[in-house]
PDB file of N, CA and C in Angstrom:
ATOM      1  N   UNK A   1    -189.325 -60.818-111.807  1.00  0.00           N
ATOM      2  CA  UNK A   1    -189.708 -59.476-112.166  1.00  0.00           C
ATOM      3  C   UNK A   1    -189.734 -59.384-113.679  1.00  0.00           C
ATOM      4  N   UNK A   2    -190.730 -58.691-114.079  1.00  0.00           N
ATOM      5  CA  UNK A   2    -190.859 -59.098-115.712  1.00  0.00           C
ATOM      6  C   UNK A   2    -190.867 -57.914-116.308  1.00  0.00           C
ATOM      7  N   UNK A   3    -191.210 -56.701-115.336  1.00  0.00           N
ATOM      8  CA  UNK A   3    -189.850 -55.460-116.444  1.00  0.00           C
ATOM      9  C   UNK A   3    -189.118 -54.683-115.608  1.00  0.00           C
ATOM     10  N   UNK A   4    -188.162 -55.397-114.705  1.00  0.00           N
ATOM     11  CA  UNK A   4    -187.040 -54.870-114.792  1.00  0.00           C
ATOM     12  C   UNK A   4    -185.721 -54.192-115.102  1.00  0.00           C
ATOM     13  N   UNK A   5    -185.854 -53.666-115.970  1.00  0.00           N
ATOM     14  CA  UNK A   5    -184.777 -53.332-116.875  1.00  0.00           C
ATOM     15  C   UNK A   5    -183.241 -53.224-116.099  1.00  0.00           C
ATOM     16  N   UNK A   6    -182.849 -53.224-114.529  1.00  0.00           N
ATOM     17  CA  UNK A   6    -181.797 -53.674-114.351  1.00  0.00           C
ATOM     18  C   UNK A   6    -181.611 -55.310-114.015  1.00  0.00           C
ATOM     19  N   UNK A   7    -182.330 -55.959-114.788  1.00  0.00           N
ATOM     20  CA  UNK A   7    -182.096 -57.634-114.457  1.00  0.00           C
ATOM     21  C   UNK A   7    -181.113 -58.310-115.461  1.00  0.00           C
ATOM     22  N   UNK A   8    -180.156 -58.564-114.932  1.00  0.00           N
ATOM     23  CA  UNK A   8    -179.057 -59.079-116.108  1.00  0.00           C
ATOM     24  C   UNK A   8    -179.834 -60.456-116.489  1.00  0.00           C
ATOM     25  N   UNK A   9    -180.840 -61.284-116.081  1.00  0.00           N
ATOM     26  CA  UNK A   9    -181.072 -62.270-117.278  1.00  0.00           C
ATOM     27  C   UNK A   9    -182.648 -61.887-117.623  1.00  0.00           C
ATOM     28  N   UNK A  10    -182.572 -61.017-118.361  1.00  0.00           N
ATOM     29  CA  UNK A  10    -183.673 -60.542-119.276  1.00  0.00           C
ATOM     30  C   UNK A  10    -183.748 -60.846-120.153  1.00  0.00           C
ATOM     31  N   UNK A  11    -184.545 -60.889-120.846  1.00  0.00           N
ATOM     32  CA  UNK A  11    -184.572 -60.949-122.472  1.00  0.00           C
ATOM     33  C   UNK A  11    -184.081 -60.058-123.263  1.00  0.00           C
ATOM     34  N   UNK A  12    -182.623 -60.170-123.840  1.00  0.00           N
ATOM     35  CA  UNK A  12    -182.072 -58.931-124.465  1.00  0.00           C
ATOM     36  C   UNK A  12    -182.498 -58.815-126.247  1.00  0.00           C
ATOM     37  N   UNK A  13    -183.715 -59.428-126.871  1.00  0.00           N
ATOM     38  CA  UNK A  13    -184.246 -59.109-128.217  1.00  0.00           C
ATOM     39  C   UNK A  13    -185.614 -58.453-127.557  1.00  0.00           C
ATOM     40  N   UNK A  14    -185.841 -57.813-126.706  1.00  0.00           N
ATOM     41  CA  UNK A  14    -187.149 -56.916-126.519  1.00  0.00           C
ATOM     42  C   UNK A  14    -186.062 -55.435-126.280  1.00  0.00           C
ATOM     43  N   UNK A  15    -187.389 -54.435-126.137  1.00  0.00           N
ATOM     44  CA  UNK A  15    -186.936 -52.987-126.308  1.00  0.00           C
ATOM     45  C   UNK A  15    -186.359 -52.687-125.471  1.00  0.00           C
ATOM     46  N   UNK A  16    -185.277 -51.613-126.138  1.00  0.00           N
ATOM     47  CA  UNK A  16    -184.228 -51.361-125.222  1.00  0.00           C
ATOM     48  C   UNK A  16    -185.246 -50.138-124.207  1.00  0.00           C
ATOM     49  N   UNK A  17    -184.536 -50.352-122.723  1.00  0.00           N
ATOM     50  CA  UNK A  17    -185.070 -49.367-121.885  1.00  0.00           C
ATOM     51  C   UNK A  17    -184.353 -47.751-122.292  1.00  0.00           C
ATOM     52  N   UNK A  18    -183.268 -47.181-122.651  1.00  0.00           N
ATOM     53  CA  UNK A  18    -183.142 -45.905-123.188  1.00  0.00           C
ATOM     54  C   UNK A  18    -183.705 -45.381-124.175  1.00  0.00           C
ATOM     55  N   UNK A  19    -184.280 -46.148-125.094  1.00  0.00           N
ATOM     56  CA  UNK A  19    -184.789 -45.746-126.374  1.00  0.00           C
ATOM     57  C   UNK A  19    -186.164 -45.285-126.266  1.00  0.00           C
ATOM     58  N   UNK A  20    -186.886 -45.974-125.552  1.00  0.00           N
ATOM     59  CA  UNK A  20    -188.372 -46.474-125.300  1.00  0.00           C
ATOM     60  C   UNK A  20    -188.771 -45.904-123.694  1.00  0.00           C
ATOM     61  N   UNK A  21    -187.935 -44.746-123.598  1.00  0.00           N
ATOM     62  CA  UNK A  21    -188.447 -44.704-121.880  1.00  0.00           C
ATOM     63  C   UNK A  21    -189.677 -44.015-121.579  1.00  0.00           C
ATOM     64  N   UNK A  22    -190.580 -44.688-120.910  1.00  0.00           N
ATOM     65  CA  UNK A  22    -192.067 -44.092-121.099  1.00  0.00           C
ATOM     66  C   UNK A  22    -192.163 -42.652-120.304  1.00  0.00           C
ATOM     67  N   UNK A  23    -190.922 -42.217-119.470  1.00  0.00           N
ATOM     68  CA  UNK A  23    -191.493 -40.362-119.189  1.00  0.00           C
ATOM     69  C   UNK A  23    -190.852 -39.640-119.777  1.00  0.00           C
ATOM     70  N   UNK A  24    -190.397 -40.022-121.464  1.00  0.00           N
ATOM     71  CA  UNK A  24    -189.992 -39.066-122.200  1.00  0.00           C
ATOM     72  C   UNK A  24    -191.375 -39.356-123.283  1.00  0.00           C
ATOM     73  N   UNK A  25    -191.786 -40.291-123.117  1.00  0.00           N
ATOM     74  CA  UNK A  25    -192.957 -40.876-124.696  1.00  0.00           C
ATOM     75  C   UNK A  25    -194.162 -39.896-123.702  1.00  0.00           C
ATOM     76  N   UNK A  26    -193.999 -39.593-122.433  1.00  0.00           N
ATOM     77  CA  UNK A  26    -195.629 -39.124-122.045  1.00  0.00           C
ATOM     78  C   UNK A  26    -195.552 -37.840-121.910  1.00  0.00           C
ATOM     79  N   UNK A  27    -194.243 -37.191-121.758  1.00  0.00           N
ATOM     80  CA  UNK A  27    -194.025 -35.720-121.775  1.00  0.00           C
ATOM     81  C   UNK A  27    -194.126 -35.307-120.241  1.00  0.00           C
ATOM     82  N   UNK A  28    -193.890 -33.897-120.279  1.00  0.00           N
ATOM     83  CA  UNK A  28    -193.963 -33.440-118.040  1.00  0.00           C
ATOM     84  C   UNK A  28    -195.485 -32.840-117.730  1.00  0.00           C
ATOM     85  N   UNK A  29    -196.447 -32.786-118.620  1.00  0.00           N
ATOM     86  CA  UNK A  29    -197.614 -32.512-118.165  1.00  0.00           C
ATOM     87  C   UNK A  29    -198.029 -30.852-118.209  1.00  0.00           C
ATOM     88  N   UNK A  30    -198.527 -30.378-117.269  1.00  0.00           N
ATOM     89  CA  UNK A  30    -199.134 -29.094-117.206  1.00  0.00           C
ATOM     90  C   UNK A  30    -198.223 -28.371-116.222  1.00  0.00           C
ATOM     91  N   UNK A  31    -197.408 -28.781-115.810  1.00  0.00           N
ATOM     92  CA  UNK A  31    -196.599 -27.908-114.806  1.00  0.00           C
ATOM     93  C   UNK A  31    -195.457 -26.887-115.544  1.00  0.00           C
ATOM     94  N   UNK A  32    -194.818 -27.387-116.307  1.00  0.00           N
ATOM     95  CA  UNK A  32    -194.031 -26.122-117.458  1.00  0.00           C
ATOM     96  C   UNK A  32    -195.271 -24.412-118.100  1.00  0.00           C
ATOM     97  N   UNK A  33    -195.929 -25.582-118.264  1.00  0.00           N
ATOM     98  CA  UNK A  33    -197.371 -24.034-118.941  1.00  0.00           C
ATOM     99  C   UNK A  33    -197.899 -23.454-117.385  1.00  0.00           C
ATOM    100  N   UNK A  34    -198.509 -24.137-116.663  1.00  0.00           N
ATOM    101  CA  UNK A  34    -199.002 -23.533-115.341  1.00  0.00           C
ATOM    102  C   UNK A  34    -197.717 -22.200-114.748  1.00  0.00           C
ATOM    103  N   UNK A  35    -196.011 -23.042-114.441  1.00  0.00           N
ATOM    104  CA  UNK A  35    -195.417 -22.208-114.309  1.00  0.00           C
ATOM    105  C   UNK A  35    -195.506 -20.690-115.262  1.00  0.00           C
ATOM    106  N   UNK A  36    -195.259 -20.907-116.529  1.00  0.00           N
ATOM    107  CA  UNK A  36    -195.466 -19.852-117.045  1.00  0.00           C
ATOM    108  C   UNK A  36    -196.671 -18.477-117.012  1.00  0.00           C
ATOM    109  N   UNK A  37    -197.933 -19.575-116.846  1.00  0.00           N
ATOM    110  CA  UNK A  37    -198.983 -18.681-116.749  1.00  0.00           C
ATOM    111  C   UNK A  37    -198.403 -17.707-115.054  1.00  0.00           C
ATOM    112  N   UNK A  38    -198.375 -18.342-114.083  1.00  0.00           N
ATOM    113  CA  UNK A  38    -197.907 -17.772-113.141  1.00  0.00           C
ATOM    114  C   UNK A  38    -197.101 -16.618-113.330  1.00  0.00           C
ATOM    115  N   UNK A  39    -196.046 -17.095-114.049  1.00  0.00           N
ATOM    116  CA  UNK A  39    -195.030 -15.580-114.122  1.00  0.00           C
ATOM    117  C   UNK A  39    -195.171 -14.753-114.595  1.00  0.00           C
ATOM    118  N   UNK A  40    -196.435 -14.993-116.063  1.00  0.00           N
ATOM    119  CA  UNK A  40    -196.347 -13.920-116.726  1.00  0.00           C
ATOM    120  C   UNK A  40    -197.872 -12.951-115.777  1.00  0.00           C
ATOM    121  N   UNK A  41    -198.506 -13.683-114.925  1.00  0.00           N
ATOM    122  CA  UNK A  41    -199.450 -12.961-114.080  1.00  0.00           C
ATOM    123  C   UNK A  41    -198.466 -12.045-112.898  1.00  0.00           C
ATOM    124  N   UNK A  42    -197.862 -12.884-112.720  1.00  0.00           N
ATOM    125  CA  UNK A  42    -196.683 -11.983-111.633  1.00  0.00           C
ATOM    126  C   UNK A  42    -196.505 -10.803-112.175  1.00  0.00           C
ATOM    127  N   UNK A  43    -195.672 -10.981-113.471  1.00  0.00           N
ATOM    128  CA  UNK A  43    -194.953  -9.719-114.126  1.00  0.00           C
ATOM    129  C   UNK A  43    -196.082  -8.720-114.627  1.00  0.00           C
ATOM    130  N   UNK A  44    -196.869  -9.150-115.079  1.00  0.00           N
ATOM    131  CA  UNK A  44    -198.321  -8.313-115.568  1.00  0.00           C
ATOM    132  C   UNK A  44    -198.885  -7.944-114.286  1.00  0.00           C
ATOM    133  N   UNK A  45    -198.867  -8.138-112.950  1.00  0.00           N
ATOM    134  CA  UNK A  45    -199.307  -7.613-111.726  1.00  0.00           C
ATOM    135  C   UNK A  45    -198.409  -6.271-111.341  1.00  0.00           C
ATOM    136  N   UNK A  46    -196.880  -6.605-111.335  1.00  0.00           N
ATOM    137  CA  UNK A  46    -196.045  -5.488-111.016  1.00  0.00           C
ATOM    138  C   UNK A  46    -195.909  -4.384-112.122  1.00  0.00           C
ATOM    139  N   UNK A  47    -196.182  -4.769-113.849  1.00  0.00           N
ATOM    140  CA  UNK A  47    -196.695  -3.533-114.387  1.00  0.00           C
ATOM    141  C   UNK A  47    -197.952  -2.766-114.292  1.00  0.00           C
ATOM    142  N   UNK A  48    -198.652  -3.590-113.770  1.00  0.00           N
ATOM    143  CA  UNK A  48    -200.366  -2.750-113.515  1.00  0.00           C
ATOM    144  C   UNK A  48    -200.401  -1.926-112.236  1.00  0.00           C
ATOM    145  N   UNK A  49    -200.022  -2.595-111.359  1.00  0.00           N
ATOM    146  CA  UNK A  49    -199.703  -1.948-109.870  1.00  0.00           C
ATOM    147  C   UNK A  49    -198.623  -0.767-110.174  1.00  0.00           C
ATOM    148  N   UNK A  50    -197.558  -0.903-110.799  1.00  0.00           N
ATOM    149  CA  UNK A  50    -196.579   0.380-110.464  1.00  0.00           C
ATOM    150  C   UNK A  50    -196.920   1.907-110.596  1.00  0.00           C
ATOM    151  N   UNK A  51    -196.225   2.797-110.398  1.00  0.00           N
ATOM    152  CA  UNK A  51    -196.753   3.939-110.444  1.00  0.00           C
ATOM    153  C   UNK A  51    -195.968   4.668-111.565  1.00  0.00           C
ATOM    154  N   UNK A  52    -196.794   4.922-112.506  1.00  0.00           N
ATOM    155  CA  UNK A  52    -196.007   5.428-113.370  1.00  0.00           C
ATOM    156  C   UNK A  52    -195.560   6.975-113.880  1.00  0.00           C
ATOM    157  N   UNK A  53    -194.845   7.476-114.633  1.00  0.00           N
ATOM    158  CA  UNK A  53    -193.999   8.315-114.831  1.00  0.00           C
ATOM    159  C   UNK A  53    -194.676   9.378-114.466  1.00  0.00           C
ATOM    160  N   UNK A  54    -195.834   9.969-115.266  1.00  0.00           N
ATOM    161  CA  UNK A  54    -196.861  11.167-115.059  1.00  0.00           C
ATOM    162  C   UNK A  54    -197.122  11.095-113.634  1.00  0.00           C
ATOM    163  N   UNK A  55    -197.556  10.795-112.697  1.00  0.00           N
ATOM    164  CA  UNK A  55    -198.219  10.874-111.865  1.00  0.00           C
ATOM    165  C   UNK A  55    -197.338  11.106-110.382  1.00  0.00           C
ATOM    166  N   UNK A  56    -197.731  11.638-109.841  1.00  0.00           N
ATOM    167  CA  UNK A  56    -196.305  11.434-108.357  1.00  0.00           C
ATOM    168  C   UNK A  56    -196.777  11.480-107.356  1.00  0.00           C
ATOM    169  N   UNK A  57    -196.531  10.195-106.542  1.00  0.00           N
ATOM    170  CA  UNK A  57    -197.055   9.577-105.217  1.00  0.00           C
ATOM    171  C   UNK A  57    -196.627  10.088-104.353  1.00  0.00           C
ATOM    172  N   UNK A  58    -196.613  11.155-103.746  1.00  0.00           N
ATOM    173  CA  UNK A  58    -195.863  11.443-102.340  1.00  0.00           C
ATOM    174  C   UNK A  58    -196.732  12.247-101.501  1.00  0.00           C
ATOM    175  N   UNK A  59    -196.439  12.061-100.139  1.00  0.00           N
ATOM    176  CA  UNK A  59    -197.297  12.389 -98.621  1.00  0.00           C
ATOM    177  C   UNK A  59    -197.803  14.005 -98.422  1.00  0.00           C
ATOM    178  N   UNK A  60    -198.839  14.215 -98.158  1.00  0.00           N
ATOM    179  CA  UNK A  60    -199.099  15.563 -97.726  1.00  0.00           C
ATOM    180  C   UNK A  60    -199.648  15.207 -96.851  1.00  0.00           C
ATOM    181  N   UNK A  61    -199.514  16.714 -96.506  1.00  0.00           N
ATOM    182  CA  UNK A  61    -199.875  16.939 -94.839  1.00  0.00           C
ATOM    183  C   UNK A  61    -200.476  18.184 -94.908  1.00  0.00           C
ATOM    184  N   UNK A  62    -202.222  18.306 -95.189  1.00  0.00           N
ATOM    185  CA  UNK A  62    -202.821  19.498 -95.010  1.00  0.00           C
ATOM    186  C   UNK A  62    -203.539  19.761 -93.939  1.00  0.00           C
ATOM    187  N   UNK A  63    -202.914  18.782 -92.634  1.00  0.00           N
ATOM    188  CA  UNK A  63    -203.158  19.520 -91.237  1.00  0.00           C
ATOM    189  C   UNK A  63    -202.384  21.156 -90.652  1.00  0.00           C
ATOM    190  N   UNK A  64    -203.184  21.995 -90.251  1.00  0.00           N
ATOM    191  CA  UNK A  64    -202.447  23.012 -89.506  1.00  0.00           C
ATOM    192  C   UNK A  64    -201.722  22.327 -88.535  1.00  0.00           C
ATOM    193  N   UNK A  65    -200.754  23.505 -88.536  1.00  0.00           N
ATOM    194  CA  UNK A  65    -199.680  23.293 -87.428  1.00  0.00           C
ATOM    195  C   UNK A  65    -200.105  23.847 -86.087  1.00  0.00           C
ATOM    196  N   UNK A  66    -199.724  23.033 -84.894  1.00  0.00           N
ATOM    197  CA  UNK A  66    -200.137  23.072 -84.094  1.00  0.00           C
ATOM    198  C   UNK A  66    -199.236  23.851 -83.234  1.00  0.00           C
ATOM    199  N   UNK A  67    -199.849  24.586 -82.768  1.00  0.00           N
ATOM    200  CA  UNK A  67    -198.557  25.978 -82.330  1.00  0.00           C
ATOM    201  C   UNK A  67    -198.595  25.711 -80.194  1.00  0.00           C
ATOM    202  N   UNK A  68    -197.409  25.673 -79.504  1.00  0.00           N
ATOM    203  CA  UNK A  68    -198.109  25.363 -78.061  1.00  0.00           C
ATOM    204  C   UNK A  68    -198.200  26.990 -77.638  1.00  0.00           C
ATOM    205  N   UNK A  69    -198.720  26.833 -76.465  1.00  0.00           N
ATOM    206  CA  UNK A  69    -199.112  28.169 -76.050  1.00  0.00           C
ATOM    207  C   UNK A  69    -197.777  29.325 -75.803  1.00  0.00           C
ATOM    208  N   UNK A  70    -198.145  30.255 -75.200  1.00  0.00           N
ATOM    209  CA  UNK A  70    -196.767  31.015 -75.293  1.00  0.00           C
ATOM    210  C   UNK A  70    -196.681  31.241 -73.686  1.00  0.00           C
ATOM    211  N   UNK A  71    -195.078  31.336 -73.285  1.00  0.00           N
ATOM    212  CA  UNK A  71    -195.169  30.544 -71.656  1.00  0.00           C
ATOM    213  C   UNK A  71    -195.615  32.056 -70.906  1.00  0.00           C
ATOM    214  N   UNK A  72    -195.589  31.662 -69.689  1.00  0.00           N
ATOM    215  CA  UNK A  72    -196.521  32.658 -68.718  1.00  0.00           C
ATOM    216  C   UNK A  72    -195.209  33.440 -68.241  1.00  0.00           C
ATOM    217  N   UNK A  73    -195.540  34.832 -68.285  1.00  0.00           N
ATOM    218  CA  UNK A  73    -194.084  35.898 -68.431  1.00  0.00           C
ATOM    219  C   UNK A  73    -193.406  35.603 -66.857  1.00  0.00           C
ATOM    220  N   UNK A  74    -192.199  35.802 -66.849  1.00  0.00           N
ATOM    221  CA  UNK A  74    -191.351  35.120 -65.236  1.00  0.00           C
ATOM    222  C   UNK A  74    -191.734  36.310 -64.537  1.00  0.00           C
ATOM    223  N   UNK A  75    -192.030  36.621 -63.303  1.00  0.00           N
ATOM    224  CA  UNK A  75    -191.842  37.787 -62.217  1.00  0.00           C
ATOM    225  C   UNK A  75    -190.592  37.856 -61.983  1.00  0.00           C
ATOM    226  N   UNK A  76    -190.284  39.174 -62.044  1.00  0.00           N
ATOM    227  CA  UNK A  76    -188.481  39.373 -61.305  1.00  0.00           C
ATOM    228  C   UNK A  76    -188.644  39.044 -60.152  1.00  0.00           C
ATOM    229  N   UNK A  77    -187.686  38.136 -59.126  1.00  0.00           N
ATOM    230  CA  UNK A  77    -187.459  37.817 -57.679  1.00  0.00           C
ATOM    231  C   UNK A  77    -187.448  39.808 -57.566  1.00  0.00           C
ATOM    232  N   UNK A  78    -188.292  39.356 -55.742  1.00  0.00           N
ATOM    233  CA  UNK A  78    -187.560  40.625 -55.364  1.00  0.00           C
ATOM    234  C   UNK A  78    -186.103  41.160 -55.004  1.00  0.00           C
ATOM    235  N   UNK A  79    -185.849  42.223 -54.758  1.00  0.00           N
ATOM    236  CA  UNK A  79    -184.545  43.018 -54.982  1.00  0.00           C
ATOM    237  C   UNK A  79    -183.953  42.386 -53.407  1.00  0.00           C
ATOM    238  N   UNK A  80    -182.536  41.700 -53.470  1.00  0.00           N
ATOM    239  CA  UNK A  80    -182.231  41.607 -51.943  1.00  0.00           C
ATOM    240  C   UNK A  80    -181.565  42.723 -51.698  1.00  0.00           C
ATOM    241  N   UNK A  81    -181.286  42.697 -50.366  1.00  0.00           N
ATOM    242  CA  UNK A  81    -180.730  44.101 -49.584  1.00  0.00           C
ATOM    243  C   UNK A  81    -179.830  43.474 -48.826  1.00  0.00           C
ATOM    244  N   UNK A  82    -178.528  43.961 -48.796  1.00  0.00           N
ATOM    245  CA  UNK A  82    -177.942  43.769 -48.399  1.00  0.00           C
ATOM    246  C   UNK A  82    -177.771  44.050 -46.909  1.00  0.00           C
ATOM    247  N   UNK A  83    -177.166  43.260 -45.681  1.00  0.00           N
ATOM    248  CA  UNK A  83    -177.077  43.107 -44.362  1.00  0.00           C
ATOM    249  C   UNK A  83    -176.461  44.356 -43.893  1.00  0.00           C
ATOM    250  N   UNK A  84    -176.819  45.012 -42.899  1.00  0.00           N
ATOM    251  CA  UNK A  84    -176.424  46.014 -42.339  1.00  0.00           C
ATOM    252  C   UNK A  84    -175.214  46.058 -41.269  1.00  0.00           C
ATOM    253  N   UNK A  85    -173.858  46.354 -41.110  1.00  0.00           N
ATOM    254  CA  UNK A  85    -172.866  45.582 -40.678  1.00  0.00           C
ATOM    255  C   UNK A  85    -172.591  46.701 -38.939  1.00  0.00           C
TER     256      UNK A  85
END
C-alpha cells in the first residue's frame, strides 16, 4: 500500500499525514452556504407570512341566526270527574 498513512514501515522523510491532510487543503464545499441560504429563506418566510401588529385576523360570522320555530301551544287534557260512590 503506497499511501497508507497507518503503515508502520513507511517512509518516514515524506509528508506528514496531520499537517498535509487533503479534507482540510479542499475545504467542506457548498453545504455550510446552501445550509445558510435555507435558513435565512426559512426565517424570511415566517416574517413575510406573519400577521402583523395593525391588522387583526379573527373569524366573523355574518350569517343570520337561525331561529327554530315556536312549538305548537299544548291543549289542556280534559277535566276528569270524579266516580260517583
Amino acid at each position: 500500500m503506497f499511501d497508507d498513512n497507518r503503515d508502520l514501515n513507511r517512509d518516514l522523510g515524506r509528508r506528514d499525514a496531520y499537517i498535509d491532510n487533503a479534507a482540510e487543503r479542499e475545504g467542506s464545499g457548498y453545504g455550510p452556504v446552501i445550509a445558510l441560504v435555507a435558513i435565512a429563506l426559512v426565517i424570511g418566510g415566517l416574517f413575510m407570512f406573519s400577521p402583523s401588529g395593525d391588522r387583526t385576523q379573527t373569524a366573523t360570522n355574518n350569517t343570520p341566526a337561525v331561529t327554530a320555530p315556536a312549538p305548537a301551544p299544548v291543549t289542556p287534557p280534559p277535566p276528569t270527574i270524579a266516580p260517583k260512590q
